[in-house]
PDB file of N, CA and C in Angstrom:
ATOM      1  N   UNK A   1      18.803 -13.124   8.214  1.00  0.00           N
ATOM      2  CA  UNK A   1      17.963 -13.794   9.163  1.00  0.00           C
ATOM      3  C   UNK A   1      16.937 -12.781   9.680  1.00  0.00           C
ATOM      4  N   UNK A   2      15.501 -13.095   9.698  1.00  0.00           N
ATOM      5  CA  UNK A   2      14.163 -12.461  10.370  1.00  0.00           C
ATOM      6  C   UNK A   2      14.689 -12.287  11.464  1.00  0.00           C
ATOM      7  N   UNK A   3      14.781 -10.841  12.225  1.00  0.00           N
ATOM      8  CA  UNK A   3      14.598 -10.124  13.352  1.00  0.00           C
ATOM      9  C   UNK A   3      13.453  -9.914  14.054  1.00  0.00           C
ATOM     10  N   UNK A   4      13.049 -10.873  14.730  1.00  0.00           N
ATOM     11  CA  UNK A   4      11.541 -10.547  15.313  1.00  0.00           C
ATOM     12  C   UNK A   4      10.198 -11.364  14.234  1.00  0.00           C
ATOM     13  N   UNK A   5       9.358 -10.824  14.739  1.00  0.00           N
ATOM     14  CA  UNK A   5       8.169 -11.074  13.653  1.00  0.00           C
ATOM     15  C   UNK A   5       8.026 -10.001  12.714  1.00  0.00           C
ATOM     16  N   UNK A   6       7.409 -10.888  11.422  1.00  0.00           N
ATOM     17  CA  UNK A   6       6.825  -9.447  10.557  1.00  0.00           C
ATOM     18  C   UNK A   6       5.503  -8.824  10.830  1.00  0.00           C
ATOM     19  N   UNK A   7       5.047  -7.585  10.189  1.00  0.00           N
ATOM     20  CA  UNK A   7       4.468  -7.193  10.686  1.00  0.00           C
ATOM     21  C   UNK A   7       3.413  -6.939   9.651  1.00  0.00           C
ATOM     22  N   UNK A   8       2.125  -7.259   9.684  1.00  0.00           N
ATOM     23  CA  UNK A   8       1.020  -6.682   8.530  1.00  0.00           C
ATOM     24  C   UNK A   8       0.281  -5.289   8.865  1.00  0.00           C
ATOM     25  N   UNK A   9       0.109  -4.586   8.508  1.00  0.00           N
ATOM     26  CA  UNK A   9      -0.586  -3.534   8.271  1.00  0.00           C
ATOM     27  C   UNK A   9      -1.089  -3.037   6.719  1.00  0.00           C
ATOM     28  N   UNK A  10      -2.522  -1.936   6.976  1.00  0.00           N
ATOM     29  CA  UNK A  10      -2.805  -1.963   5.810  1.00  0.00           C
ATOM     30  C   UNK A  10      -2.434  -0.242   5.736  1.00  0.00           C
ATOM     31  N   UNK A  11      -1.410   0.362   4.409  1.00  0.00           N
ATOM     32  CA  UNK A  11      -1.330   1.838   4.219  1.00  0.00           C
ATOM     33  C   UNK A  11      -3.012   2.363   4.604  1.00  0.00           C
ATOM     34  N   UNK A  12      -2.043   3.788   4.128  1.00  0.00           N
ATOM     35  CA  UNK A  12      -3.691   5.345   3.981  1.00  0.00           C
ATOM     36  C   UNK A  12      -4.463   4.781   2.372  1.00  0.00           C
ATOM     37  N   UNK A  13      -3.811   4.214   1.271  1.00  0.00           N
ATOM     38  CA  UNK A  13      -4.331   4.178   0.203  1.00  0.00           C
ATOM     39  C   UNK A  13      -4.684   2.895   0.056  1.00  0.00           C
ATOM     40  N   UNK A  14      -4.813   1.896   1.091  1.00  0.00           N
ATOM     41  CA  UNK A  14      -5.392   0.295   1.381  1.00  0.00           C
ATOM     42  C   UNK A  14      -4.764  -0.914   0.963  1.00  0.00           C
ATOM     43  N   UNK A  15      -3.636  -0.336   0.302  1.00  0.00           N
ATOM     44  CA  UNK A  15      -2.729  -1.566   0.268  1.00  0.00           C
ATOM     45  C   UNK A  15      -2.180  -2.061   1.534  1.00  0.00           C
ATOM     46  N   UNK A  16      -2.279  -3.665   1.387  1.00  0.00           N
ATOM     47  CA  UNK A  16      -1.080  -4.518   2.650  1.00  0.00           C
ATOM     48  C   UNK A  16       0.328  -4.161   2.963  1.00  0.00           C
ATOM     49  N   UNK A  17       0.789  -3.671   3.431  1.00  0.00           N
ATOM     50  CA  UNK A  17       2.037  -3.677   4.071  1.00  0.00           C
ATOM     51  C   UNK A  17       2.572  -4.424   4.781  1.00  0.00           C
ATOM     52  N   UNK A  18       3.488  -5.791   4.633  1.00  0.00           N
ATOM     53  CA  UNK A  18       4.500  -6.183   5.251  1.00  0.00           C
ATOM     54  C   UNK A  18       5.606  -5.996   5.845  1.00  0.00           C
ATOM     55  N   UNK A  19       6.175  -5.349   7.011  1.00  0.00           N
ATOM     56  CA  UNK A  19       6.979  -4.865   7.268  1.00  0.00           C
ATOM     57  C   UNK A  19       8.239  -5.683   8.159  1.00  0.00           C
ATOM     58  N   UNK A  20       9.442  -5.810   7.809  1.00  0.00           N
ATOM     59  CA  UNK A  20      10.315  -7.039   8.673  1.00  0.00           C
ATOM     60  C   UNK A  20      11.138  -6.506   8.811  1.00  0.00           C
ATOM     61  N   UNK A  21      12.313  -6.568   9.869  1.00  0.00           N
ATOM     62  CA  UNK A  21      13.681  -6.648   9.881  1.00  0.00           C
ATOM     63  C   UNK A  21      14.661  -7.372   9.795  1.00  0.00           C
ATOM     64  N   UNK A  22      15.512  -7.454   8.615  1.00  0.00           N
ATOM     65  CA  UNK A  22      16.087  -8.572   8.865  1.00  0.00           C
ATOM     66  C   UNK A  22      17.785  -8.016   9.081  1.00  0.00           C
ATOM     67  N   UNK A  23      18.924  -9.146   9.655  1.00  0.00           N
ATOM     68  CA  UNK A  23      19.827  -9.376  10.508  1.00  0.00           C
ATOM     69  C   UNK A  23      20.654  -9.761   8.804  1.00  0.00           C
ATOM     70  N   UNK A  24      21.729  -8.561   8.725  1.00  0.00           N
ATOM     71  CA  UNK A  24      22.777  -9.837   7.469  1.00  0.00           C
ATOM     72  C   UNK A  24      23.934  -9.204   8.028  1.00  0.00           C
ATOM     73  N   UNK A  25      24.694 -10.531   7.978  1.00  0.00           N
ATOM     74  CA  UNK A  25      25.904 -11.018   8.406  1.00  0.00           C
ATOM     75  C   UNK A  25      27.367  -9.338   7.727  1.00  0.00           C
ATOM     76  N   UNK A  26      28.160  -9.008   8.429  1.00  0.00           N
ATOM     77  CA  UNK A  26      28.988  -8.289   7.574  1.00  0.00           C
ATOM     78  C   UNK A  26      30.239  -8.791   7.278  1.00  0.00           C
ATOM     79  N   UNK A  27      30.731  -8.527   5.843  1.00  0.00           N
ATOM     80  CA  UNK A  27      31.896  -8.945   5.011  1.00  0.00           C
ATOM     81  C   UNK A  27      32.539  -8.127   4.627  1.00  0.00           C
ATOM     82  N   UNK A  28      34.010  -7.913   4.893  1.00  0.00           N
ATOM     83  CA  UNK A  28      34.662  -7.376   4.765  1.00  0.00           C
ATOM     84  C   UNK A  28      35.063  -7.586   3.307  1.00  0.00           C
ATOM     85  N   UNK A  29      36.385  -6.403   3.027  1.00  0.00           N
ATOM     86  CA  UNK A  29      36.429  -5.963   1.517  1.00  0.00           C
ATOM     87  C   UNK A  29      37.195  -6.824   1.156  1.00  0.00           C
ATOM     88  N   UNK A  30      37.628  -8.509   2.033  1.00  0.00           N
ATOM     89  CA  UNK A  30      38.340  -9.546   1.531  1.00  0.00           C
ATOM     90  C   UNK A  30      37.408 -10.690   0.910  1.00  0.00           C
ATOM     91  N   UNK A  31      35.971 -10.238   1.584  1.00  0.00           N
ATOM     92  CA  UNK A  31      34.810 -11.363   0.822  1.00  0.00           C
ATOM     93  C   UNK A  31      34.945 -12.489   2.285  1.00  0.00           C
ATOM     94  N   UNK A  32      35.477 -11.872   3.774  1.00  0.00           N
ATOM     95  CA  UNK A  32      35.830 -12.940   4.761  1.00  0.00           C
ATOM     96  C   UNK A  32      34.757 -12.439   5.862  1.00  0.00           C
ATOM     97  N   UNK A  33      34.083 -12.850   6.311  1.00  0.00           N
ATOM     98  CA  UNK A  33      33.100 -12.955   7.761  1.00  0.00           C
ATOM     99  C   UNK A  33      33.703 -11.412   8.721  1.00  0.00           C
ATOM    100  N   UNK A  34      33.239 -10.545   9.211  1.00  0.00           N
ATOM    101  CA  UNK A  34      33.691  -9.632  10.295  1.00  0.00           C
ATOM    102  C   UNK A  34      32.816  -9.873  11.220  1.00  0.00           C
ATOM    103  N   UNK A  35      33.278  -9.318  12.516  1.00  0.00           N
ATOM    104  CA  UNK A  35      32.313  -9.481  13.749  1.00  0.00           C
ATOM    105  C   UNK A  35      31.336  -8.412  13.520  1.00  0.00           C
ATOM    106  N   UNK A  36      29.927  -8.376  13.785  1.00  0.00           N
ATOM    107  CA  UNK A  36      28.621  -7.886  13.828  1.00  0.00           C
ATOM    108  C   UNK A  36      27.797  -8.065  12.772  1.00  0.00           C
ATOM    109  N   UNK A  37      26.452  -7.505  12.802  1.00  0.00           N
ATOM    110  CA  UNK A  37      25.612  -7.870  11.359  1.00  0.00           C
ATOM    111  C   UNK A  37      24.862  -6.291  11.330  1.00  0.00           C
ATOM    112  N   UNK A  38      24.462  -6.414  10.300  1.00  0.00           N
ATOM    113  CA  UNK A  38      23.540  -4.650   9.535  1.00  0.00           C
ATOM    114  C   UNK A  38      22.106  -5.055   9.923  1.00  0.00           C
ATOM    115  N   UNK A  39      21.646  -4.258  10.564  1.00  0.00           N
ATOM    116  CA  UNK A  39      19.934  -4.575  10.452  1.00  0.00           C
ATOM    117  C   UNK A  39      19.346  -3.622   8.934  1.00  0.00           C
ATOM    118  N   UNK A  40      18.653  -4.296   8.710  1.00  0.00           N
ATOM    119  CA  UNK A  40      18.068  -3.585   7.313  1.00  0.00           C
ATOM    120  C   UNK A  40      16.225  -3.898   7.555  1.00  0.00           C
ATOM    121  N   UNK A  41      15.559  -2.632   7.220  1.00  0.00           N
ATOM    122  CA  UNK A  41      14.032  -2.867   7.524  1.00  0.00           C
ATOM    123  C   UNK A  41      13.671  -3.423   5.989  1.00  0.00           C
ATOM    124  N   UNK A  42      12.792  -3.750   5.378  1.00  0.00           N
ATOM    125  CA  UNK A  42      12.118  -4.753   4.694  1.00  0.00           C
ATOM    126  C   UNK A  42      10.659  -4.424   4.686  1.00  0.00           C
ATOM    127  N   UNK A  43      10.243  -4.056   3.531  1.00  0.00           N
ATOM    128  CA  UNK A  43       8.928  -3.577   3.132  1.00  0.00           C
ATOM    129  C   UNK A  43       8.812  -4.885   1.732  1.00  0.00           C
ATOM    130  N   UNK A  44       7.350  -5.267   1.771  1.00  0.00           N
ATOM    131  CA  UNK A  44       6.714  -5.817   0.854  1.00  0.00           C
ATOM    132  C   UNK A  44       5.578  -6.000   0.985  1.00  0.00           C
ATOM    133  N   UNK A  45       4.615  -5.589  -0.439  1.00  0.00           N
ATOM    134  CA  UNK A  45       3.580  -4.595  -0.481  1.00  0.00           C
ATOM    135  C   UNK A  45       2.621  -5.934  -1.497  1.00  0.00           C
ATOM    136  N   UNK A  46       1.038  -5.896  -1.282  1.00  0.00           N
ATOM    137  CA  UNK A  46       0.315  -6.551  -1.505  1.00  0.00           C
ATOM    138  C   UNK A  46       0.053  -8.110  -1.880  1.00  0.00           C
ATOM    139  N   UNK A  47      -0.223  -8.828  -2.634  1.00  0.00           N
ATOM    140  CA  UNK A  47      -0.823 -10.051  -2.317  1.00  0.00           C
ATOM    141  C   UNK A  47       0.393 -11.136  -1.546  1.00  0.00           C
ATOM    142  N   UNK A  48       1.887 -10.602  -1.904  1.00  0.00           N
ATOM    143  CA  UNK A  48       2.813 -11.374  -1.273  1.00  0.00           C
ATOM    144  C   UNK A  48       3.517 -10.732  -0.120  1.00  0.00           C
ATOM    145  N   UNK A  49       3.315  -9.646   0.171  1.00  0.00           N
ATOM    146  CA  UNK A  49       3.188  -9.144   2.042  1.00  0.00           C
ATOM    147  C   UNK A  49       2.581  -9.984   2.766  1.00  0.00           C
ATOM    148  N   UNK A  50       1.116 -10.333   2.477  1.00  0.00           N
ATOM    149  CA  UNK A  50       0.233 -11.101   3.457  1.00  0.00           C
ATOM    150  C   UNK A  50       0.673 -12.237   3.360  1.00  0.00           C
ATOM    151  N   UNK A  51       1.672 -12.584   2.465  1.00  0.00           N
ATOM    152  CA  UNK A  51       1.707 -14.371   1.770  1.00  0.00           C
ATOM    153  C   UNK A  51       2.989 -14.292   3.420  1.00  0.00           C
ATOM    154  N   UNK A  52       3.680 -13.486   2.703  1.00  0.00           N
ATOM    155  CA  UNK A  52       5.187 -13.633   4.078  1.00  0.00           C
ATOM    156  C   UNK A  52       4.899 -13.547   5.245  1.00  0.00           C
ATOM    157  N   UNK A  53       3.712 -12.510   5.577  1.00  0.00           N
ATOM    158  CA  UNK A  53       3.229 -12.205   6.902  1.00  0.00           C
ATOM    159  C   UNK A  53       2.880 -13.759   7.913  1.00  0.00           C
ATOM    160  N   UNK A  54       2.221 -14.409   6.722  1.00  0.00           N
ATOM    161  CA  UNK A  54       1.758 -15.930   7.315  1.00  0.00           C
ATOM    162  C   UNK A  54       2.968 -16.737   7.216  1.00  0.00           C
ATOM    163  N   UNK A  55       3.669 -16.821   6.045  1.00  0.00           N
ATOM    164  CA  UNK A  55       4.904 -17.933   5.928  1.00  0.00           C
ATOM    165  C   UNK A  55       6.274 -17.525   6.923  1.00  0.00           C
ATOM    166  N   UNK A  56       6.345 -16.243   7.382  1.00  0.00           N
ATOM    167  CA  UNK A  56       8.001 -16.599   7.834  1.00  0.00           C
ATOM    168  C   UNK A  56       7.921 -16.110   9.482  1.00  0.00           C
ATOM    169  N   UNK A  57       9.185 -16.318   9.887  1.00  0.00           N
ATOM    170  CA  UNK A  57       8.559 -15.844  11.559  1.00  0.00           C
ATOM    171  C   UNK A  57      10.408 -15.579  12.194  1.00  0.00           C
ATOM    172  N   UNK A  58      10.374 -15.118  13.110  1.00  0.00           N
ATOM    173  CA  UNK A  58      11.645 -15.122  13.526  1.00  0.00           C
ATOM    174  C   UNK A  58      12.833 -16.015  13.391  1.00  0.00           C
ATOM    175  N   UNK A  59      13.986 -15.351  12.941  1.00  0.00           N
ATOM    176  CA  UNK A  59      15.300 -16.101  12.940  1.00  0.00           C
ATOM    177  C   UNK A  59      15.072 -17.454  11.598  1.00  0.00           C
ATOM    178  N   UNK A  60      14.166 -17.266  10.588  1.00  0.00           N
ATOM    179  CA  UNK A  60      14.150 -17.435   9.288  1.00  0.00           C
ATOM    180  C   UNK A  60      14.961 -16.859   8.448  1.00  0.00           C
ATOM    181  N   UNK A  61      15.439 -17.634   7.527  1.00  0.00           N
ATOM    182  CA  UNK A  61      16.036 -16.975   6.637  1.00  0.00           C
ATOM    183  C   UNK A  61      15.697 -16.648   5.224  1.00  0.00           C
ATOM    184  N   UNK A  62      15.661 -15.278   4.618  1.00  0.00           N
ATOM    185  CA  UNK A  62      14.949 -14.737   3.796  1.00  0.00           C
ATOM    186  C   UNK A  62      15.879 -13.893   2.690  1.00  0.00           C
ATOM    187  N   UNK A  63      15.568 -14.513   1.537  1.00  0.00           N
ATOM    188  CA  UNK A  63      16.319 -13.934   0.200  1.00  0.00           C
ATOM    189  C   UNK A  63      15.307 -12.524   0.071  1.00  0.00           C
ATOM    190  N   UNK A  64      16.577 -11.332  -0.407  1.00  0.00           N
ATOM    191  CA  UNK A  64      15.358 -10.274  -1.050  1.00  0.00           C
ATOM    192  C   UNK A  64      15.734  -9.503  -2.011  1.00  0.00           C
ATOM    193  N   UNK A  65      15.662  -9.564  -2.914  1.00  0.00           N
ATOM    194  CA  UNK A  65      15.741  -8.416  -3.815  1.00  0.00           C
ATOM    195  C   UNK A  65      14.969  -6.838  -4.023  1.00  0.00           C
ATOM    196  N   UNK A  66      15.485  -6.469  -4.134  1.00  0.00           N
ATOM    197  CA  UNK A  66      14.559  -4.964  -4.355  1.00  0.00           C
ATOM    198  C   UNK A  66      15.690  -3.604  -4.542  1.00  0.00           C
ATOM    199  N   UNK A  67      14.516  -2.518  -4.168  1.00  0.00           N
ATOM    200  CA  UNK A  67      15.164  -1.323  -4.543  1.00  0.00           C
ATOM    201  C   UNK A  67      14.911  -0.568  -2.824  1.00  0.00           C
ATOM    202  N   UNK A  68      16.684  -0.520  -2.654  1.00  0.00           N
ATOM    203  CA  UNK A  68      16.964   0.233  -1.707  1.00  0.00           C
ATOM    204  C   UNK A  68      16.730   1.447  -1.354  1.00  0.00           C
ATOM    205  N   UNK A  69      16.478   2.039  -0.192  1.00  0.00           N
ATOM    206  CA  UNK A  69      15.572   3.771  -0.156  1.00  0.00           C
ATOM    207  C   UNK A  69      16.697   4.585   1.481  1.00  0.00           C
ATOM    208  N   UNK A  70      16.752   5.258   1.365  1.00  0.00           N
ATOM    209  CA  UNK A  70      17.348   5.982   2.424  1.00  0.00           C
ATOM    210  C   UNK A  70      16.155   6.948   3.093  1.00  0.00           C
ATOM    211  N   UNK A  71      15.697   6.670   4.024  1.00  0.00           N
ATOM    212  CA  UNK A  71      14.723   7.446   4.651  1.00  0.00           C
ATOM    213  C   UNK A  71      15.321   8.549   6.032  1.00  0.00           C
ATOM    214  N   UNK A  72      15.623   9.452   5.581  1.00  0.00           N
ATOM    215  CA  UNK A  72      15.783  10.638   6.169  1.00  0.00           C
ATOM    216  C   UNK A  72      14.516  11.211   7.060  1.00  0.00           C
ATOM    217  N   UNK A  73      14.643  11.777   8.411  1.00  0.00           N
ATOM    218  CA  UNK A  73      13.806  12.627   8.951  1.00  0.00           C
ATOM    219  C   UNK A  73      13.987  13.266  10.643  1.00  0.00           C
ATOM    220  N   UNK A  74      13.861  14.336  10.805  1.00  0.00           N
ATOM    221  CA  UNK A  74      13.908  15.327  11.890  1.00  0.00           C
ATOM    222  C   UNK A  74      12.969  15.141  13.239  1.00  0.00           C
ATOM    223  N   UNK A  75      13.504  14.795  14.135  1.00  0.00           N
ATOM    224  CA  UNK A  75      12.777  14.075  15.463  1.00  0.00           C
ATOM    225  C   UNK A  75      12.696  15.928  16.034  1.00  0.00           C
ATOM    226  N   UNK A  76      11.377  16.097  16.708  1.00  0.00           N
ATOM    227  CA  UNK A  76      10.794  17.265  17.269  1.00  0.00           C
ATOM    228  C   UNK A  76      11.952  17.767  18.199  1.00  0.00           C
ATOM    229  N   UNK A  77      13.032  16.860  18.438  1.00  0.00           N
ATOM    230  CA  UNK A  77      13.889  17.510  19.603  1.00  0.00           C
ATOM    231  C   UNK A  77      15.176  18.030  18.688  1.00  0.00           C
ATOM    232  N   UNK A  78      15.212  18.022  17.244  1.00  0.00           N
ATOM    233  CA  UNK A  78      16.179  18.432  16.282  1.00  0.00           C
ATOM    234  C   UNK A  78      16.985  17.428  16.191  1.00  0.00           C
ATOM    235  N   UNK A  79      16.900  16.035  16.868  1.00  0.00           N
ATOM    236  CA  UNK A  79      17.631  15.319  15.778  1.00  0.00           C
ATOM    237  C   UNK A  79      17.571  15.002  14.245  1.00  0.00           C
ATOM    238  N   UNK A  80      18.300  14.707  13.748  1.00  0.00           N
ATOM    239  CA  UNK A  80      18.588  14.323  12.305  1.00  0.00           C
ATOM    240  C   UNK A  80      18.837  12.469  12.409  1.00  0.00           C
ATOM    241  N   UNK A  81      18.105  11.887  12.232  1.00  0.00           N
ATOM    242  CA  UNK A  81      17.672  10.539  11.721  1.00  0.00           C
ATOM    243  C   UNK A  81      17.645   9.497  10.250  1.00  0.00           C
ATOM    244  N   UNK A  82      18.068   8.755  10.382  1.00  0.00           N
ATOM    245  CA  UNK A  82      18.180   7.912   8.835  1.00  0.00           C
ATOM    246  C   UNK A  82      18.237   6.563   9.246  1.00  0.00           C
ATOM    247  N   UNK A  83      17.556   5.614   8.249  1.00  0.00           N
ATOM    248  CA  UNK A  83      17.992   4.302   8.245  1.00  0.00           C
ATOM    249  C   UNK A  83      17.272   4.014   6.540  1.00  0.00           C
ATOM    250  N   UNK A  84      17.755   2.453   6.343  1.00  0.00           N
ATOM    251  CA  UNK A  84      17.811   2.308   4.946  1.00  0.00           C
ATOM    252  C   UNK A  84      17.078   1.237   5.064  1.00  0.00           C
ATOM    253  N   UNK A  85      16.305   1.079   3.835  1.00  0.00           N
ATOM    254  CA  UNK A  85      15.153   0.413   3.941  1.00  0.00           C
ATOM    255  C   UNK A  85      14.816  -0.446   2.220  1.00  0.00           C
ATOM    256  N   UNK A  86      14.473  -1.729   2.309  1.00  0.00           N
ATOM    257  CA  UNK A  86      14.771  -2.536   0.711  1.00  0.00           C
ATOM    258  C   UNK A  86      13.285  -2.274   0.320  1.00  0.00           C
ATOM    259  N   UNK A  87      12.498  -1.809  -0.414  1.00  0.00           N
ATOM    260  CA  UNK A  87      11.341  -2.168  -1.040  1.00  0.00           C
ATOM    261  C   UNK A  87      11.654  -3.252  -2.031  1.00  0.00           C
ATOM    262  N   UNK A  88      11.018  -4.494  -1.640  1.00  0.00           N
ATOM    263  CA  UNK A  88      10.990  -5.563  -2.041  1.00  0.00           C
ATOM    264  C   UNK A  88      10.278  -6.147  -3.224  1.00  0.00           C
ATOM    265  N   UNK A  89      11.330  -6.450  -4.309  1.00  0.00           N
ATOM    266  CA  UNK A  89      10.500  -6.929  -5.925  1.00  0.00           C
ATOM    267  C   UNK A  89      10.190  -8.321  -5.346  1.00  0.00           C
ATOM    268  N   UNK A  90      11.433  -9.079  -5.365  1.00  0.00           N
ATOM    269  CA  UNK A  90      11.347 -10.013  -4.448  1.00  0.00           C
ATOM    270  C   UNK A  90      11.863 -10.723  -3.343  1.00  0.00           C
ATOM    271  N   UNK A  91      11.313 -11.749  -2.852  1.00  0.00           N
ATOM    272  CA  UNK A  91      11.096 -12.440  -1.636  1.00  0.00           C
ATOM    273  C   UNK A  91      11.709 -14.019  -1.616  1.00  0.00           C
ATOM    274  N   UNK A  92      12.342 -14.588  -1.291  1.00  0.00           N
ATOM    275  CA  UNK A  92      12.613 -15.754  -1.161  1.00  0.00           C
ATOM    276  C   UNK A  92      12.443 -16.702   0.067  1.00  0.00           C
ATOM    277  N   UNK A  93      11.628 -17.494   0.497  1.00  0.00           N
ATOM    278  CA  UNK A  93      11.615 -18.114   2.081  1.00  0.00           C
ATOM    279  C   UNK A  93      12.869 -19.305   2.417  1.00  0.00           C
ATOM    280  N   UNK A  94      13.872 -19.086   2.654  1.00  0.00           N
ATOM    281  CA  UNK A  94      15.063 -20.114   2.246  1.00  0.00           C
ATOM    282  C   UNK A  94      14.991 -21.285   3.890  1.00  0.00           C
ATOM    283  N   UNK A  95      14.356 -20.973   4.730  1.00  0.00           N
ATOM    284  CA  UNK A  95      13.839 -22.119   5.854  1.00  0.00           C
ATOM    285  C   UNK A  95      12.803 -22.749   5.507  1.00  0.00           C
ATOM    286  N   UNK A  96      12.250 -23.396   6.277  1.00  0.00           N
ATOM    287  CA  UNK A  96      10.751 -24.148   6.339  1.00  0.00           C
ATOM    288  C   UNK A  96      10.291 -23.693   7.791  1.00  0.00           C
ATOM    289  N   UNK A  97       9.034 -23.233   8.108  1.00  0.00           N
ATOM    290  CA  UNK A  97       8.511 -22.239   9.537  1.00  0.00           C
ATOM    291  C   UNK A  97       8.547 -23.707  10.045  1.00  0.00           C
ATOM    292  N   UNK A  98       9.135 -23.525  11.422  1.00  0.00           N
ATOM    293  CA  UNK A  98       8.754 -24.142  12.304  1.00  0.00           C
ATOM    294  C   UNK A  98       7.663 -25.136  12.598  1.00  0.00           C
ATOM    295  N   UNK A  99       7.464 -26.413  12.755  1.00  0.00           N
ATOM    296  CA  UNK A  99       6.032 -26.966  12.800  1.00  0.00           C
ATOM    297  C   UNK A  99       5.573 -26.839  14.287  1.00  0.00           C
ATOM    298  N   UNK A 100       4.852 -25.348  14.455  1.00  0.00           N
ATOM    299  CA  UNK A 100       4.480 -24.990  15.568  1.00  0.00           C
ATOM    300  C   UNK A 100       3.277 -24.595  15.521  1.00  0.00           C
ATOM    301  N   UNK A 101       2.415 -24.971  14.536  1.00  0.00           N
ATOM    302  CA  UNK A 101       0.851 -24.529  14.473  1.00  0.00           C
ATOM    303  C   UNK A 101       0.924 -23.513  14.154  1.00  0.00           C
ATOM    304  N   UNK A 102      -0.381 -22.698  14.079  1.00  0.00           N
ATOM    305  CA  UNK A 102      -0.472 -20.989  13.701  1.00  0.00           C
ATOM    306  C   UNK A 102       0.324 -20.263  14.255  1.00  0.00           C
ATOM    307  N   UNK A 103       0.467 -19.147  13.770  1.00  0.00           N
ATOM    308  CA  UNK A 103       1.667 -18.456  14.757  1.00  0.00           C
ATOM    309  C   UNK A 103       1.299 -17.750  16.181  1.00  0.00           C
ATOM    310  N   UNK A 104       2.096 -18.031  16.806  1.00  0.00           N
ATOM    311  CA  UNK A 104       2.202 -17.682  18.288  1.00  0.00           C
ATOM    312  C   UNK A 104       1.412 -19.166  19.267  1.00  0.00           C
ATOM    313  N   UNK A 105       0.677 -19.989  18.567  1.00  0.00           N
ATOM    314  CA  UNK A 105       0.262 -21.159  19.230  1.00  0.00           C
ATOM    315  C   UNK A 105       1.408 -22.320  19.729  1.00  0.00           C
ATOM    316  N   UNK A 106       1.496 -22.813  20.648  1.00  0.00           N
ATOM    317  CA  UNK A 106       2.461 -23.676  21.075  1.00  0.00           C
ATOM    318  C   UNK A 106       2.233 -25.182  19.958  1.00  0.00           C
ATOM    319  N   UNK A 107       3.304 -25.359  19.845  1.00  0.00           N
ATOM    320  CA  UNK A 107       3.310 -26.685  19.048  1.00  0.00           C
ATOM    321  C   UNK A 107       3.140 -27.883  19.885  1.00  0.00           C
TER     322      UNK A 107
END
């Protein structure tokens, strides 16, 4: 499930960047429901970044395939930092958005 809104931006080398978080459920090593969920960040990069940017919106639910990345890095106060991140082959929109007009407009 979409965590928030996604986010468009364009990289340093001018490609679109889509950026999302999404919410998945955790399963234990019986294949049975456990209490809490994994946040996982969500990158997807040119003509279908902007496509998702417009189609999906919070608490949607979103198929993704891709190739997983571990992003490591050192915060100025010496912490040591990581989170894991899907670069996205693909995308699936498994809701229908809300019929609430453009986004952020009241329906």
């Amino acid at each position: 499930m979409l965590v928030g809104e996604p986010a468009l931006r364009v990289a340093v080398e001018g490609e679109e960047v889509c950026t999302m978080r999404v919410a998945v459920p955790r399963v234990g090593r019986s294949g049975m429901p456990e209490p809490g969920v994994v946040y996982v960040e969500v990158t997807a990069t040119g003509l279908r970044g902007r496509e998702l940017a417009d189609e999906v919106a919070e608490g949607m639910r979103i198929g993704v395939s891709g190739r997983l990345e571990l992003d490591e890095w050192v915060t100025p106060a010496g912490e040591r930092l990581s989170r894991f991140e899907v670069v996205a082959d693909q995308l699936e929109v498994l809701d229908a958005r809300p019929p609430s007009g453009p986004r952020g407009a009241p329906g």
